[in-house]
Protein backbone atom coordinates (compact mmCIF):
# COMPACT_ATOMS: atom_id res chain seq x y z
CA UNK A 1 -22.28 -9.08 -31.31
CA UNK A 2 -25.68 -10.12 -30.94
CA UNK A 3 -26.02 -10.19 -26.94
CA UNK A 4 -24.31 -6.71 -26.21
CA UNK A 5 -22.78 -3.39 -27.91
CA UNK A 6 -18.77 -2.29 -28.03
CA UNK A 7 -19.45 -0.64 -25.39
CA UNK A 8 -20.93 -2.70 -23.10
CA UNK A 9 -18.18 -4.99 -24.36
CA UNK A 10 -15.30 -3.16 -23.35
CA UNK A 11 -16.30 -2.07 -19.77
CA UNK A 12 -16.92 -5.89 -19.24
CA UNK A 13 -13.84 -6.51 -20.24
CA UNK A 14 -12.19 -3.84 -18.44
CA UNK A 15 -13.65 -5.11 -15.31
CA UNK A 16 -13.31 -8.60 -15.38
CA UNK A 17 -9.53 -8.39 -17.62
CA UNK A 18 -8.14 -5.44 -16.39
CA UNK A 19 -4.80 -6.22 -17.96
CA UNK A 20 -6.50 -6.47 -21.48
CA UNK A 21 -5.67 -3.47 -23.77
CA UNK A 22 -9.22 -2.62 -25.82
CA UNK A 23 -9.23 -1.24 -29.39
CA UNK A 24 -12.22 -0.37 -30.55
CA UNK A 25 -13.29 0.00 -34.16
CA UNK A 26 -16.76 1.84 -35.29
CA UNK A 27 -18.77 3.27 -37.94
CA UNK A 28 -19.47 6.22 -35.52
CA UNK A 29 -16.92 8.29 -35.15
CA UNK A 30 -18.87 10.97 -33.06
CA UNK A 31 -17.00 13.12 -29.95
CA UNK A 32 -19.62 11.56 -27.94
CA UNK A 33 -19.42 8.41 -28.66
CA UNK A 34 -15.86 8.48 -28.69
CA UNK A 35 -15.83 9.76 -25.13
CA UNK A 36 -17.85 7.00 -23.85
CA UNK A 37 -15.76 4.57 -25.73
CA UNK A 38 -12.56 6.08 -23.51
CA UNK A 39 -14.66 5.78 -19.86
CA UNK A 40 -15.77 1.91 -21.04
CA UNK A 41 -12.10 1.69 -20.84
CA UNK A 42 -10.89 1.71 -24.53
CA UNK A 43 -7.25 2.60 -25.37
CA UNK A 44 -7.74 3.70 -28.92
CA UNK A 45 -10.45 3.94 -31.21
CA UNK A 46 -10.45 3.19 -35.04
CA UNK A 47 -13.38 4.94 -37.04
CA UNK A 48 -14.73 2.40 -40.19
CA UNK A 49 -13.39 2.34 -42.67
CA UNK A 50 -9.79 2.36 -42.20
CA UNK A 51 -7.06 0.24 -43.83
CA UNK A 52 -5.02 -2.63 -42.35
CA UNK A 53 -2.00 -0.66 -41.81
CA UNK A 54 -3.78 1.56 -39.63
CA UNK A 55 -5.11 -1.20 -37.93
CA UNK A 56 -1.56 -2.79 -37.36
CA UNK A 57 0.10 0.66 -36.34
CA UNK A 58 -2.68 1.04 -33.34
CA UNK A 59 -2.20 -2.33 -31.99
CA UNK A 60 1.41 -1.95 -32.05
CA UNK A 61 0.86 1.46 -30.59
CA UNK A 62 -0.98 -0.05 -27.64
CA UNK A 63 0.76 -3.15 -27.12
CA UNK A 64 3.88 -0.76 -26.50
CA UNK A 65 2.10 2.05 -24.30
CA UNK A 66 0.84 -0.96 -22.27
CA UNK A 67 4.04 -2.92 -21.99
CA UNK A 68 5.83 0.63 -21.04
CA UNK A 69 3.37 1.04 -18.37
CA UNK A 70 4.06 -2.45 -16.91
CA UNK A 71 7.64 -2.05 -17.15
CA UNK A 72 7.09 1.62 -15.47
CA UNK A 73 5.64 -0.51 -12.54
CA UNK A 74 7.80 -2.96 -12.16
CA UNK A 75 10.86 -0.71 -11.90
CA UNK A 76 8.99 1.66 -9.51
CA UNK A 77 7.92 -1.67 -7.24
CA UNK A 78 11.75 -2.75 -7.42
CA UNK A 79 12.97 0.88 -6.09
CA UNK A 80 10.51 0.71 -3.73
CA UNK A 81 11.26 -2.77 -2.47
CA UNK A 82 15.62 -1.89 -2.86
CA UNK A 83 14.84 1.46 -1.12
CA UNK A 84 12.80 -0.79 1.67
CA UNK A 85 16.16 -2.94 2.28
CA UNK A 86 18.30 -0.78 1.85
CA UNK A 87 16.45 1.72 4.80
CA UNK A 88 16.73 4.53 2.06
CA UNK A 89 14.02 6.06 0.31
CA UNK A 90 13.99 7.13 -3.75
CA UNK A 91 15.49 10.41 -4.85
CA UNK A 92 13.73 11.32 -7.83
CA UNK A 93 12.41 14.49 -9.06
CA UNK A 94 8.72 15.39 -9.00
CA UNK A 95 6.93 15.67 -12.30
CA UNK A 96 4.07 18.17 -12.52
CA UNK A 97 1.76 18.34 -15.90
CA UNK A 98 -0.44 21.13 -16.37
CA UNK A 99 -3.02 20.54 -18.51
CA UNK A 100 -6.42 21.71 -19.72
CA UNK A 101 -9.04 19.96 -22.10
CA UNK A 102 -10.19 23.57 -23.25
CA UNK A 103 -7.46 26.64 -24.08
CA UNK A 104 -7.28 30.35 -23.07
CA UNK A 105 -7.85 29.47 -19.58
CA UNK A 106 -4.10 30.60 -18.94
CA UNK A 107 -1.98 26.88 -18.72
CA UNK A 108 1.21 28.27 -20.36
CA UNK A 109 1.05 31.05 -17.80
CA UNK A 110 0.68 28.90 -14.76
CA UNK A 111 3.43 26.74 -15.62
CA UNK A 112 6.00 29.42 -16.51
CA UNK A 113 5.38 31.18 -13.24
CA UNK A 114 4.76 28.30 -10.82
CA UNK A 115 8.08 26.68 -12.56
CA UNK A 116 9.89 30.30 -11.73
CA UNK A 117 8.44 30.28 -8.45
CA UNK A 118 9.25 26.97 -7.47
CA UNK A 119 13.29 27.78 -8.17
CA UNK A 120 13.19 31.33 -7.15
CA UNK A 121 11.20 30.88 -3.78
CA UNK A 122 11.83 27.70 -2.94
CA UNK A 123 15.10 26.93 -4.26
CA UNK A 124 14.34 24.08 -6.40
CA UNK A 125 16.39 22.55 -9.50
CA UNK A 126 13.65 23.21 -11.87
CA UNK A 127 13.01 22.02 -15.35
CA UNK A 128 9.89 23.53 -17.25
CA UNK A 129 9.14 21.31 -20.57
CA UNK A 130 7.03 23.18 -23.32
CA UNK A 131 4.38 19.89 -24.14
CA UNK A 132 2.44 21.78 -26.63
CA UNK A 133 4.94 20.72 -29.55
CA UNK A 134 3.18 22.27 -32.43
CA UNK A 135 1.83 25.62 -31.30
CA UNK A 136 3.93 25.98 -27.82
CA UNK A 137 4.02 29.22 -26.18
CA UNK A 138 6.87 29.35 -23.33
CA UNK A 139 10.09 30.45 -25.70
CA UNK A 140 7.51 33.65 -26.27
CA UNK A 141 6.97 33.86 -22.76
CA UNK A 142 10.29 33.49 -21.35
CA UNK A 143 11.66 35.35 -24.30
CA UNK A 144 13.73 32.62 -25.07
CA UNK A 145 14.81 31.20 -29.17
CA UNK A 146 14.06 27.78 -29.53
CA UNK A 147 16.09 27.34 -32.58
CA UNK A 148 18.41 24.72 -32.73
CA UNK A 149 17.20 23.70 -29.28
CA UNK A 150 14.12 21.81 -29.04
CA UNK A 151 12.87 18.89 -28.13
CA UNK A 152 12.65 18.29 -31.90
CA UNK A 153 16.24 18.10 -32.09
CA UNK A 154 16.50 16.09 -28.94
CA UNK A 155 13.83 12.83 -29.10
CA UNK A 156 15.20 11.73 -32.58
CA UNK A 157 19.39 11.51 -30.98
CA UNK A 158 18.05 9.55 -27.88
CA UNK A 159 16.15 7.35 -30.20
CA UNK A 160 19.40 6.44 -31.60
CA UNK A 161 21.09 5.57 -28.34
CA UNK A 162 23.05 8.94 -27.80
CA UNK A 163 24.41 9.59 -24.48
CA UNK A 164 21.73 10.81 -22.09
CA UNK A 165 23.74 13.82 -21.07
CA UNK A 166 22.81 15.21 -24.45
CA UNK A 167 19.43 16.35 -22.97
CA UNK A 168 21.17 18.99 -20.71
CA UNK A 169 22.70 20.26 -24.37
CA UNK A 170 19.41 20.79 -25.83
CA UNK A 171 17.79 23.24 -22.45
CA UNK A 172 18.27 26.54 -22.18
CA UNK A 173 19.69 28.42 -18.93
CA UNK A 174 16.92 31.38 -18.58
CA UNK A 175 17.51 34.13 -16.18
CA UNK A 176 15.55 33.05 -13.60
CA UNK A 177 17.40 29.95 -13.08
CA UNK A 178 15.28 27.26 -14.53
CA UNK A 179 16.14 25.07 -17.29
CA UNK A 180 13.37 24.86 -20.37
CA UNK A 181 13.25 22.58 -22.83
CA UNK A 182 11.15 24.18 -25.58
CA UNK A 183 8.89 22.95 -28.69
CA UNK A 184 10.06 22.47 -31.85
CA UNK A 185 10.30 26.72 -33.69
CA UNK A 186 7.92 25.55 -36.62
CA UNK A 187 4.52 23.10 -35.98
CA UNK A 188 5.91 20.30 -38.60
CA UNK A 189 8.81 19.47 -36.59
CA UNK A 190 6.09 18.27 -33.94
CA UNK A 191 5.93 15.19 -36.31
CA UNK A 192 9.83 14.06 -35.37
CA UNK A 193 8.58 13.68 -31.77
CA UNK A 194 7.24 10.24 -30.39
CA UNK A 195 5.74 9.15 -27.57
CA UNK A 196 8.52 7.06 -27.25
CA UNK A 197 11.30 9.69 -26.88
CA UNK A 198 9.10 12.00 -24.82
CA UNK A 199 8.86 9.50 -22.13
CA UNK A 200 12.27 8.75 -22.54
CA UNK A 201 13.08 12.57 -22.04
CA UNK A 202 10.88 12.58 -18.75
CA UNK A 203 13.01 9.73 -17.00
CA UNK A 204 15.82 11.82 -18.03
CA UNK A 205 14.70 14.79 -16.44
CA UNK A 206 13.62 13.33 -13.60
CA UNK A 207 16.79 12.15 -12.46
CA UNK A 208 18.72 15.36 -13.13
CA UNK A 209 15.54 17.74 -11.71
CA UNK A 210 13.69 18.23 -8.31
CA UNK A 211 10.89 19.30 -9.88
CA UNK A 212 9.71 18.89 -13.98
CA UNK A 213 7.10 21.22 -15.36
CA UNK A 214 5.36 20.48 -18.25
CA UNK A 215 3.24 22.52 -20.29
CA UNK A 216 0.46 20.38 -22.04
CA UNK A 217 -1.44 20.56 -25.09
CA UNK A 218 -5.20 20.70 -25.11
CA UNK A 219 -6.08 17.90 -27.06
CA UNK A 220 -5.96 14.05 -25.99
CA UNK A 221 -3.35 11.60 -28.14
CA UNK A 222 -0.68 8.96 -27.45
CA UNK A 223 2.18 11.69 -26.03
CA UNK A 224 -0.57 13.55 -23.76
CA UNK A 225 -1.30 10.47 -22.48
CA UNK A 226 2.60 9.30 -22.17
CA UNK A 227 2.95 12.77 -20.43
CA UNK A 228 -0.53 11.76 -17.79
CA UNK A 229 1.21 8.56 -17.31
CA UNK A 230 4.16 9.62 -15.68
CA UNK A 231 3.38 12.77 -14.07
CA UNK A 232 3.01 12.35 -10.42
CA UNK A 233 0.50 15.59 -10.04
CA UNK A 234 -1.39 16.98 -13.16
CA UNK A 235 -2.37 20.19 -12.22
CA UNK A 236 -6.10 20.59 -13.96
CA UNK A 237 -6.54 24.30 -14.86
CA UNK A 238 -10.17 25.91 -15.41
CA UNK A 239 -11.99 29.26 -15.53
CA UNK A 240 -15.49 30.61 -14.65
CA UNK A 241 -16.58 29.89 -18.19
CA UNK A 242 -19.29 27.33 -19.07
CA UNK A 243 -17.10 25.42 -21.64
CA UNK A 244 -14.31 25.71 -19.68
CA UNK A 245 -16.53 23.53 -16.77
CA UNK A 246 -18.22 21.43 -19.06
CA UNK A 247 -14.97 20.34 -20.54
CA UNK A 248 -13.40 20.18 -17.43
CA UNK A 249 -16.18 17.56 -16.30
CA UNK A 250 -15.90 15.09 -19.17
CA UNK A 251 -11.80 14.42 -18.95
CA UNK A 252 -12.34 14.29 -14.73
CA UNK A 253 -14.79 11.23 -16.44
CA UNK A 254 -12.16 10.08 -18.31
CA UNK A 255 -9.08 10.74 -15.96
CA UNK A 256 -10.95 8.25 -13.52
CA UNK A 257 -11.57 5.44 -16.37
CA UNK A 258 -7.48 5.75 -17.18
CA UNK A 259 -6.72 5.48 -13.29
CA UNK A 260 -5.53 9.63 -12.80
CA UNK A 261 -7.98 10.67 -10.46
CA UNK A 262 -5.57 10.23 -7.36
CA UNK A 263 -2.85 12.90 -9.07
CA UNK A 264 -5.54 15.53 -10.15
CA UNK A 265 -5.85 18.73 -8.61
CA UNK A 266 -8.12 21.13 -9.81
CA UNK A 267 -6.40 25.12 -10.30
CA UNK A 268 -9.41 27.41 -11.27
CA UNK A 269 -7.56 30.44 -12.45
CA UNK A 270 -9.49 33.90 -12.62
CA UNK A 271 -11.32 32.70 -9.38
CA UNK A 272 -12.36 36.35 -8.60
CA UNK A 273 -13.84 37.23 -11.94
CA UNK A 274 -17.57 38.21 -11.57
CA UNK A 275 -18.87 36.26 -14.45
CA UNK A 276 -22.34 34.96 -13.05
CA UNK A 277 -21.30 31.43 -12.07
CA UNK A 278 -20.21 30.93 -8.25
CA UNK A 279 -17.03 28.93 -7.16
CA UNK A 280 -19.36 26.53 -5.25
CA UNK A 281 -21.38 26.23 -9.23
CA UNK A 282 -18.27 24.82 -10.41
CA UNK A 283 -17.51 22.21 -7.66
CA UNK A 284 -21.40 21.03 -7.78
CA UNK A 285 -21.21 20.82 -11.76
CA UNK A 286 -17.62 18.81 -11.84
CA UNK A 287 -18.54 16.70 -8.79
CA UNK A 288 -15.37 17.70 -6.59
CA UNK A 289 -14.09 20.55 -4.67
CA UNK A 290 -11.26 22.91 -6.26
CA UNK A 291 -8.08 22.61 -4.68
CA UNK A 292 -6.24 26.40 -5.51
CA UNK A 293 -7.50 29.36 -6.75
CA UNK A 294 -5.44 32.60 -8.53
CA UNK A 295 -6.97 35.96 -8.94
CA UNK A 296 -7.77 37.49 -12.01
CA UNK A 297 -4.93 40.21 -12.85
CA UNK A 298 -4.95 40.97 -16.36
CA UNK A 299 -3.01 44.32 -16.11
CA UNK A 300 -0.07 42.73 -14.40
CA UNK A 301 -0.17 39.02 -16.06
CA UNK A 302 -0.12 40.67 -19.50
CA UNK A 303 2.13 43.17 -19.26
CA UNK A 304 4.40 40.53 -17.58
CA UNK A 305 3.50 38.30 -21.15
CA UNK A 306 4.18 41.15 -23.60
CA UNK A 307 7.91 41.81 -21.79
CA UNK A 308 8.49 38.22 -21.55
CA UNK A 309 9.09 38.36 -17.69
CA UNK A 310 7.23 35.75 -15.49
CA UNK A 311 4.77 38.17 -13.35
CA UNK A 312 6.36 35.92 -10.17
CA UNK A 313 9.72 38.07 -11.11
CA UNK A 314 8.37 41.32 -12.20
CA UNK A 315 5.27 41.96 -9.84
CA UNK A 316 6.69 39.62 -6.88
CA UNK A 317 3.75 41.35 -4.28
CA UNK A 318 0.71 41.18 -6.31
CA UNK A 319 -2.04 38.70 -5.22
CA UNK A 320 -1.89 36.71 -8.37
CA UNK A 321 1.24 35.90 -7.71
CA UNK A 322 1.23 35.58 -3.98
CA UNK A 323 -1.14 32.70 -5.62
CA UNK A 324 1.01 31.01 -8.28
CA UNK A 325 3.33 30.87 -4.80
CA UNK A 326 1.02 29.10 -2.45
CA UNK A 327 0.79 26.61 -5.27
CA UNK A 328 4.39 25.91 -6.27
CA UNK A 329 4.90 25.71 -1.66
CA UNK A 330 1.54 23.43 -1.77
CA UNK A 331 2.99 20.81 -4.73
CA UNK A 332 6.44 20.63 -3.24
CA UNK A 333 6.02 20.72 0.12
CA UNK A 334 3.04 17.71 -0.05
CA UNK A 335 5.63 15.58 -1.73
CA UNK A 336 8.41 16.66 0.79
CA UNK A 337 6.10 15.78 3.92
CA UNK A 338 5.26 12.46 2.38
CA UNK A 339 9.23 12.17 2.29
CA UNK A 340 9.76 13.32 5.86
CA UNK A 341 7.28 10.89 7.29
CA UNK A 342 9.05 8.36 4.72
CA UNK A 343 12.28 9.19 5.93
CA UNK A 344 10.89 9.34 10.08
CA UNK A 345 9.12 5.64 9.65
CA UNK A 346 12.76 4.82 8.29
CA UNK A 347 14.43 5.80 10.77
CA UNK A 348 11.98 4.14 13.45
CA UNK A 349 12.31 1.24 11.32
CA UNK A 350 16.65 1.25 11.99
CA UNK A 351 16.10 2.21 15.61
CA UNK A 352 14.05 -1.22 16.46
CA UNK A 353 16.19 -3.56 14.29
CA UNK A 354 19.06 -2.29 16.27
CA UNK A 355 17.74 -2.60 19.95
CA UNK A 356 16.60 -5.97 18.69
């Protein structure tokens, strides 16, 4: 490549062949360079040398991801274009992903108690989804056992054409009223899960739930980014910490290459602690305003952990959860105003085709 780099390469060709899928293959293998391979617009990344069965696997891996996401917008333009004729709008459940590109910034907690919030307050049919399949933490939260039934157990009899009923088998009931579908009890079981069957799950659960939570790992690969794919708000947790910001910054940089910006919101968590760095710091450092904040409460969020009792249940009138419930109302009422002025347009619609 005499005239340009890879690089330059791939944002040309993201720009002028946007429906070209870019593998990239390098002697560098560094994090940096590897980050500015993913905001040229490269959808994997092979580090030299490798063999040519790992070449064949990623193409295969990307031809599929891309064809999936086609076929994911063709079927969502045909509902939208049946729902137009038909005067009816779509029914499906909301799917929420928390995530965070650093950990200890408290994801697991914010999506066990804005999932228990969401059914307990607001009276939604709520599925919570543990995404962190090797080292997942909501069974211990929830004080639930995941043995037996996991999503381990699940993926693998969907991949082999089971009825899709069987998912409902494989959640648990937990008191709260929520339905979780937990990791896998040991971190090698994470390997029987595919990209594949986890998207298959979330189509699942989307047509049995109002709203899906799912809790996801902290590291980037083909499921996390199965998970981003589908998930109509990822919820973008941070702290007052400097690696929790810096972090923070460089996958909003690479949210915006893969076409998530429009879904993110940004949840700083700990928003009162007094660590030297202002709210207003963050937003100037990450280039965008925060959209929620939740207190710091350490006494009350983990004695809450230790018990296994979501906080939102067993410390209903503290501030940090009066927070966790302005978010759950704030997610689920923005999608259920969209649908109101959906459904009022409709209506308008039916009223002027019948005085005509």
């Amino acid at each position: 490549m005499p005239d340009m780099d890879g690089i330059t390469a791939t944002e040309r060709l993201s720009s002028q062949v946007p429906s070209a899928a870019v593998v990239m293959m390098s002697v560098q293998g560094e994090a940096d360079y590897l980050r500015r391979s993913m905001l040229a617009g490269a959808r994997e990344f092979l580090v030299k040398p490798f063999s040519s069965d790992e070449l064949t696997a990623s193409i295969r891996q990307v031809y599929s991801r891309e064809r999936e996401k086609a076929g994911r917008a063709s079927a969502v333009a045909a509902a939208v274009a049946l729902g137009a004729r038909n005067h009816e709008p779509t029914s499906e459940g909301q799917v929420v992903a928390v995530f965070s590109p650093k950990g200890g910034v408290g994801r697991t907690t914010i999506a066990v108690n804005l999932a228990v919030a969401a059914a307990s307050e607001l009276g939604k049919k709520v599925t919570l989804v543990d995404g962190s399949f090797q080292f997942g933490d909501v069974a211990v939260l929830l004080n639930l056992n995941p043995k037996d039934k996991s999503m381990a157990e699940l993926v693998p009899q969907l991949e082999e054409g089971r009825d899709t009923d069987s998912v409902e088998a494989f959640t648990q009931t937990h008191s709260s009223g929520i339905q979780v579908l937990l990791a896998p009890p040991s971190p090698e079981m994470a390997e029987l899960i595919t990209p594949a069957g986890v998207k298959h799950v979330i189509e699942i659960l989307r047509q049995h739930s109002d709203l899906v939570v799912i809790d996801c790992a902290a590291w980037f690969n083909d499921t996390l980014l199965g998970i981003l794919d589908q998930a109509d708000v990822v919820l973008t947790v941070l702290t007052l910490e400097i690696t929790s910001i810096k972090n923070t910054r460089l996958f909003l940089e690479v949210a915006e290459q893969l076409g998530y910006s429009h879904k993110i919101r940004l949840v700083l968590n700990r928003a009162d602690t007094t660590l030297g760095i202002r709210v207003a710091d963050v937003e100037h450092s990450i280039g965008r305003k925060v959209d929620h904040t939740i207190v710091s409460d350490g006494r009350a969020v983990v004695y809450a952990l230790n018990r296994g009792v979501p906080f939102v249940l067993s410390n209903r009138e503290s501030q940090v959860s009066q927070d966790v419930f302005r978010l759950a109302a704030s997610i689920v009422g923005n999608r259920e105003s969209h649908e109101e002025e959906d459904r009022k347009a409709t209506q308008k619609g039916k009223s002027l085709f019948a005085w005509r």
